[in-house]
Protein backbone atom coordinates (compact mmCIF):
# COMPACT_ATOMS: atom_id res chain seq x y z
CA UNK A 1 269.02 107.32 169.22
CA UNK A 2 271.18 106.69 166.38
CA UNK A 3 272.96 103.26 166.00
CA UNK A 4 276.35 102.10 168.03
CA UNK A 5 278.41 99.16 166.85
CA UNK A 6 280.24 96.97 169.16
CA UNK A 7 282.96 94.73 167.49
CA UNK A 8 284.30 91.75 169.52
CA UNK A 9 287.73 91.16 167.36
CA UNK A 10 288.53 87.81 168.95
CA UNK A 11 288.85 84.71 166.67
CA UNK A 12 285.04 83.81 167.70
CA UNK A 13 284.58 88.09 167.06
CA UNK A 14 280.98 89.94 165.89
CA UNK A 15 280.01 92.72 165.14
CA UNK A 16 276.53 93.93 166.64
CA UNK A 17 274.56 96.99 165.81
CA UNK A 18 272.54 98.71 168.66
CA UNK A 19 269.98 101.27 169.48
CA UNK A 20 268.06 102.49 171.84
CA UNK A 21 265.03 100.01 171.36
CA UNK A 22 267.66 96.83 171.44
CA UNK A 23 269.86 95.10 168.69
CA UNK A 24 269.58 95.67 165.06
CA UNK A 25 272.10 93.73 163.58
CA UNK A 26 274.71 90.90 164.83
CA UNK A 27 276.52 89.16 162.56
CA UNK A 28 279.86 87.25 162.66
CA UNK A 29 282.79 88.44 161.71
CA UNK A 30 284.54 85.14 160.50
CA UNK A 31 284.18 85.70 156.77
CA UNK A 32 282.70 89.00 156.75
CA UNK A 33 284.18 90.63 153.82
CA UNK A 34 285.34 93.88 154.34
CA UNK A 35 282.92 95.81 152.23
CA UNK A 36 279.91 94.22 153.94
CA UNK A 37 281.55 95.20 157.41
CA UNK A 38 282.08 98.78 155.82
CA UNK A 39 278.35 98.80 154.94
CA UNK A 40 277.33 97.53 158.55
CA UNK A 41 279.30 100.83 159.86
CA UNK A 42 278.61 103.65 157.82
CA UNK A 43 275.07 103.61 159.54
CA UNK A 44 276.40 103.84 162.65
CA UNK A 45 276.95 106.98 164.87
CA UNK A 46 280.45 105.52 166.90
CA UNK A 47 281.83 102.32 166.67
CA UNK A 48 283.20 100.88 169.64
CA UNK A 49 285.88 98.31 169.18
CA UNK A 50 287.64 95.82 172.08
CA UNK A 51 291.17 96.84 172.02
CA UNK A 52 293.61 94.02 171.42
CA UNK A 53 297.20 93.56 172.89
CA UNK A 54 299.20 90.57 173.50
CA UNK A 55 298.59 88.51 176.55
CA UNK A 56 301.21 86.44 178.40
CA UNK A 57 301.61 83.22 177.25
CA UNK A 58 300.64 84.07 173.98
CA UNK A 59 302.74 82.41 170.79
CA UNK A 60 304.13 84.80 168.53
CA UNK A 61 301.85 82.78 165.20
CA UNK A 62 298.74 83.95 167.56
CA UNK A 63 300.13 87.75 168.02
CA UNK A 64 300.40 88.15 164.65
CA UNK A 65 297.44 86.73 163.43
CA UNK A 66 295.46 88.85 166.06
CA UNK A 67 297.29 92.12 165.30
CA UNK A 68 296.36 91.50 161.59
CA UNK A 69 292.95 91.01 161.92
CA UNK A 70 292.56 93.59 164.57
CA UNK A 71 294.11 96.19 162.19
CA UNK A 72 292.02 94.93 159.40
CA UNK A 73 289.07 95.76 161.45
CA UNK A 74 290.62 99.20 162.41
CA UNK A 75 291.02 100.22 158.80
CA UNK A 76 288.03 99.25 157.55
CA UNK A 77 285.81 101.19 160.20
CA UNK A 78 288.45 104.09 159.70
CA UNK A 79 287.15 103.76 155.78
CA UNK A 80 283.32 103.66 156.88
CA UNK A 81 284.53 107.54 158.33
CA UNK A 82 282.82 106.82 161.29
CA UNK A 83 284.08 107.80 164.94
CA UNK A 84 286.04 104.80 166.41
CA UNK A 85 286.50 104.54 169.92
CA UNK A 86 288.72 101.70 171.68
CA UNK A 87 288.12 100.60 174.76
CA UNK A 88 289.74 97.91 177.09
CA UNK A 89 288.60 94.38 178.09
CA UNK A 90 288.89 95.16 181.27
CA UNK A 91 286.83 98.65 181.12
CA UNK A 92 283.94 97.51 179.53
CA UNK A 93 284.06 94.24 181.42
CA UNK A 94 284.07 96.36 185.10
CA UNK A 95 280.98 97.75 184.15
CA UNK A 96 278.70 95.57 182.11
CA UNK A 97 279.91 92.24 184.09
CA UNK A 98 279.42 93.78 187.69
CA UNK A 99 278.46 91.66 190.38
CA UNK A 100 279.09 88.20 187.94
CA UNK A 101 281.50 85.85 187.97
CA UNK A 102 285.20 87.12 186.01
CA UNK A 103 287.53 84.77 188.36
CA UNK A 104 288.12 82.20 184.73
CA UNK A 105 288.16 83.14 181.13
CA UNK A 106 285.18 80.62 181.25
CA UNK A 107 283.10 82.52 184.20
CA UNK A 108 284.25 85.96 182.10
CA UNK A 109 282.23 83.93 178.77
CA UNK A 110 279.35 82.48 180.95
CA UNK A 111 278.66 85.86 182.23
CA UNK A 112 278.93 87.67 178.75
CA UNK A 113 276.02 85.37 177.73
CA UNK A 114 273.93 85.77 180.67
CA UNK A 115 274.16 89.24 181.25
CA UNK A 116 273.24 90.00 177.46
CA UNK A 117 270.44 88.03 177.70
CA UNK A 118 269.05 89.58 180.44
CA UNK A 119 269.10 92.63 178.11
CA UNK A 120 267.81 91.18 175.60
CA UNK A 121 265.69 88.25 176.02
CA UNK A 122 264.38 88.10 172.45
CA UNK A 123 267.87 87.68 171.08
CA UNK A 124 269.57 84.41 171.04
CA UNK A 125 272.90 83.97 172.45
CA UNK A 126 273.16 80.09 172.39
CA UNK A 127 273.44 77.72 169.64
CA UNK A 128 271.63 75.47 168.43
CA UNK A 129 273.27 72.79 170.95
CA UNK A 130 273.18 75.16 173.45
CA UNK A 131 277.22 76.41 173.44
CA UNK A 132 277.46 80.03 174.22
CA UNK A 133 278.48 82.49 171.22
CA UNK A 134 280.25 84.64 173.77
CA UNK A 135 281.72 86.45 170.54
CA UNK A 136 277.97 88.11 169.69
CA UNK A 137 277.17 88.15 173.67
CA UNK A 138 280.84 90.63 174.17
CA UNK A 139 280.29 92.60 170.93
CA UNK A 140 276.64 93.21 172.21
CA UNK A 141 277.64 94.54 175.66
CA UNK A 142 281.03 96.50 174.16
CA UNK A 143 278.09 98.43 172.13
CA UNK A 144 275.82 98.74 175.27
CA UNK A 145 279.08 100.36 177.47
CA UNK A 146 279.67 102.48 174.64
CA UNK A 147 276.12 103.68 174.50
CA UNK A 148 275.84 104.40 178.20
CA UNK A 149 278.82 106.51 177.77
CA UNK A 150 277.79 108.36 175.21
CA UNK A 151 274.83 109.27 177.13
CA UNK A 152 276.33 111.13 178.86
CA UNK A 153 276.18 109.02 182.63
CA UNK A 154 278.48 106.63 183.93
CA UNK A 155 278.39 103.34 181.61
């Protein structure tokens, strides 16, 4: 099967590349130049994206950094002319997190982690002190929901 991205915009945000046979490519997207991000894409059949909106209690500074960088990443997968598909926290979150923990932002990052390593045991999703990158753990199971619905079956 051809390749799916995932992209995680948050301010800890990745982007991961997936097939079939597991992930291809994760890399962060603090820094990532835009071309190199366009490159990542244009191999990719769909990318699937974490749609952003404000969230109470949210300062305006935050808002607006966040809707910058979220249309950044917008435009820039728009330029890679592949098919972009948004999809909700709470969507994706219903179906790849089911059964785990959600009742804390925390549990909701704790369970990103462990859930995407049970997918994929040979990729790490830790650092090196053991803190979870939640950011490569979400943008890995965004591109897993999006695969399982483009297969066709319920993600």
């Amino acid at each position: 099967m051809s390749l799916i991205a995932g992209i995680d915009p948050g301010a800890t945000g990745w982007v991961v590349l997936l097939d079939s046979d597991g992930i291809r490519l994760a890399e962060p997207l603090a820094g990532l130049p835009g071309w190199r991000l366009a490159d990542i894409l244009r191999d990719a059949a769909c990318v699937w994206i974490e749609r952003q909106a404000p969230m109470t209690g949210q300062g305006v500074c935050s808002m607006f950094t966040l809707g910058q960088a979220y249309g950044w990443l917008l435009g820039v997968a728009e330029a890679s002319r592949c098919p972009i598909q948004q999809v909700r926290p709470l969507d994706w979150q219903r179906t790849m997190l089911r059964g785990e923990d959600r009742s804390s932002r925390r549990a909701r990052l704790e369970a990103c982690v462990l859930v995407a390593s049970r997918l994929w045991p040979g990729v790490e999703f830790r650092g090196p002190r053991g803190g979870l990158i939640d950011g490569k753990a979400a943008a890995a199971l965004i591109a897993e929901y999006g695969r399982r619905s483009m297969l066709g079956g319920a993600p």
